[in-house]
Protein backbone atom coordinates (compact mmCIF):
# COMPACT_ATOMS: atom_id res chain seq x y z
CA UNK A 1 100.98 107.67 92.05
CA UNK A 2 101.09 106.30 96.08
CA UNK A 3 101.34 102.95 96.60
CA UNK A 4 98.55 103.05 98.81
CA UNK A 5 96.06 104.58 96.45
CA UNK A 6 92.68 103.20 95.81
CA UNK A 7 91.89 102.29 92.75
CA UNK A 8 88.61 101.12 92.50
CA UNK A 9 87.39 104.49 94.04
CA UNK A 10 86.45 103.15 97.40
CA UNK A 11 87.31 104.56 100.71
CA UNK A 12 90.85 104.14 101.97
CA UNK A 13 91.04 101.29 104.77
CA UNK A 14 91.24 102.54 108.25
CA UNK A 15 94.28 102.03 110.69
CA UNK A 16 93.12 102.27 114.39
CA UNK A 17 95.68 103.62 116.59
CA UNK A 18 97.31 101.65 119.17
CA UNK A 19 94.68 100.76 121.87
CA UNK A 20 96.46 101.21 125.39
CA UNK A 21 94.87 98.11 126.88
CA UNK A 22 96.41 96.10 123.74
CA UNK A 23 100.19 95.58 125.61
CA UNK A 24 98.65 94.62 128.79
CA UNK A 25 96.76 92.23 127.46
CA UNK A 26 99.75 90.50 125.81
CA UNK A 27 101.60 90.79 128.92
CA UNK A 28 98.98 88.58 130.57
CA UNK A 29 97.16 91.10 132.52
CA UNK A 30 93.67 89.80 133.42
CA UNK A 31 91.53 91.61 130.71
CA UNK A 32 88.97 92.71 133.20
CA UNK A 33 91.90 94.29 134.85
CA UNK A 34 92.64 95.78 131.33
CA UNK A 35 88.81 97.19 130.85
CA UNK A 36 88.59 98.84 134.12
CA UNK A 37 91.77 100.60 133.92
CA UNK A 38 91.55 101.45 129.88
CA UNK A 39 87.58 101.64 129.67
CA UNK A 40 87.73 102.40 125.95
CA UNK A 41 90.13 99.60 124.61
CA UNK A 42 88.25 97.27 122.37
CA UNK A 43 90.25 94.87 122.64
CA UNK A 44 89.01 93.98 126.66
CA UNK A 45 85.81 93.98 126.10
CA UNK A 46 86.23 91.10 122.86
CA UNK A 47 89.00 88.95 125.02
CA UNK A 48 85.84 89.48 128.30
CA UNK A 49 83.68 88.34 125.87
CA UNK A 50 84.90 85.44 124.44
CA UNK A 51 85.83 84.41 128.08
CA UNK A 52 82.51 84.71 128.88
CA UNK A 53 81.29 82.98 126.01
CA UNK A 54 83.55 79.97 126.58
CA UNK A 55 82.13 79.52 130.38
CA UNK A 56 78.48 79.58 129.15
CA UNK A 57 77.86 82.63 129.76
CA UNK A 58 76.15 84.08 126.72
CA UNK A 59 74.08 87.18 127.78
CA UNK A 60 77.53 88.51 129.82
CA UNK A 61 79.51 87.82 126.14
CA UNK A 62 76.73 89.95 124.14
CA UNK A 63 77.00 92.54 126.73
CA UNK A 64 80.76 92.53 126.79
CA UNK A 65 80.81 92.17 122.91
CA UNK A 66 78.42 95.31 122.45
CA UNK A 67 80.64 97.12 124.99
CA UNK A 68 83.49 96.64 122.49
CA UNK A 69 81.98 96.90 119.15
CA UNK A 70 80.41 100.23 120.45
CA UNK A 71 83.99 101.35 121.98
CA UNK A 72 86.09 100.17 118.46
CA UNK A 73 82.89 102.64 116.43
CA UNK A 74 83.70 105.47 118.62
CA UNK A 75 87.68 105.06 117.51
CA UNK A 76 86.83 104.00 114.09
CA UNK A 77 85.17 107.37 114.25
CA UNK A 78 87.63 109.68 115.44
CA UNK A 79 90.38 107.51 112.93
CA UNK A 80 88.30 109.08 109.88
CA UNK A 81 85.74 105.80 109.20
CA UNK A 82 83.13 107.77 107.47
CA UNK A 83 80.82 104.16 108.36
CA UNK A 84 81.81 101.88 105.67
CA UNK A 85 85.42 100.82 104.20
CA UNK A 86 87.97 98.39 104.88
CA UNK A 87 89.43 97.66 108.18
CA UNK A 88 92.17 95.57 107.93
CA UNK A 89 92.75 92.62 110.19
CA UNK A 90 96.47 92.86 108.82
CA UNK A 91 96.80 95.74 110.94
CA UNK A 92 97.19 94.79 114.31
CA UNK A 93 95.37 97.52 116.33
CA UNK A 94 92.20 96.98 114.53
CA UNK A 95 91.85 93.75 115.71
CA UNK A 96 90.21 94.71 118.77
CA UNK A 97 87.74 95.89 117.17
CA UNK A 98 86.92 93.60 114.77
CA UNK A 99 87.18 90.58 117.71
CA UNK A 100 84.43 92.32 119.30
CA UNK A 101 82.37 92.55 116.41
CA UNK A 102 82.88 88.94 115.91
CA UNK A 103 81.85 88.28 119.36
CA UNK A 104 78.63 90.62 118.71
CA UNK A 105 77.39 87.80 116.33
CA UNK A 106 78.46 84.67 117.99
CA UNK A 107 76.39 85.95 121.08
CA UNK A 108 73.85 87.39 118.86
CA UNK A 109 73.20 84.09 116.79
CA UNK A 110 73.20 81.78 120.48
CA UNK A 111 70.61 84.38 122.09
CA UNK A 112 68.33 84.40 119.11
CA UNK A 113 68.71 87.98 117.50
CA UNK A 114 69.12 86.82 113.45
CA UNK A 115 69.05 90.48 112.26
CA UNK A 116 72.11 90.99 114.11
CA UNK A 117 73.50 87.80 113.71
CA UNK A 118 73.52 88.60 110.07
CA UNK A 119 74.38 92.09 110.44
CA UNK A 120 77.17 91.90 112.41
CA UNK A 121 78.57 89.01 109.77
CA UNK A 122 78.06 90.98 107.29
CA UNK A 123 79.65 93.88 108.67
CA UNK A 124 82.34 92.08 109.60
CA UNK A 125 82.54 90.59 106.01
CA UNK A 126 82.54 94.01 104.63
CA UNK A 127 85.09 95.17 107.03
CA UNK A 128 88.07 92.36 106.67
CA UNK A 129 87.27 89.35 105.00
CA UNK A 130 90.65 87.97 106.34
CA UNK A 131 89.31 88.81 110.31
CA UNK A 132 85.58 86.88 108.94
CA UNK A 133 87.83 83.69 107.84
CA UNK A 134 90.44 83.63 110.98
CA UNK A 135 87.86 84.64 113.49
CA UNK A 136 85.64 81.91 112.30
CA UNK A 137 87.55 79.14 111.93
């Protein structure tokens, strides 16, 4: 039996690979630097949007959130997410992702979309309750 089997019959948690932007971004490089030069790095568009977010600028933070969220779907995608299973905030290139679904209901709550709101936290629930508790404290 592998270690890593599932036993409650669910779907296997999904492992991202490395984003490109994700080293620049560590290194300090400006992350709107990072997005134009590595369009489809998740991880960008969350750090644009929480910057955005933080300056008041809510509409620019959903917009930079969505950006993201839609950008980690498309790798989630092509990683073998069938649309639902675990995506572990222990593993560091999922983070991206899951930072810019976070910032998809921040922005979403503040500009008065509930369904979102709720969908997104659920999602994000769903997805790593460890990212839900770290990203929202």
């Amino acid at each position: 039996m592998s270690i890593h089997q599932n036993l409650l019959g669910g779907p296997a948690p999904t492992h991202l690979p490395d984003e490109p932007g994700r080293a620049a971004i560590a290194a300090g490089t400006p992350a709107v630097e990072v997005a134009a030069a590595h369009p489809t790095s998740s991880l960008a568009w969350a750090v644009l949007a929480d910057e955005a977010f933080a300056a008041g600028s809510t509409v620019e933070s959903y917009a930079y959130a969505r950006t993201g969220y839609h950008r980690g779907l498309d790798a989630l995608r092509r990683a073998g997410w069938k649309g639902h299973g675990p995506v572990p905030w222990e593993h560091e290139p999922n983070r991206g992702f899951l930072r810019a679904l976070h910032a998809l209901a921040r922005a979403a709550e503040a500009i008065g979309e509930k369904e979102e709101y709720e969908r997104c936290t659920t999602f994000l629930r769903d997805s790593s309750p460890t990212a839900a508790d770290t990203l929202s404290a």
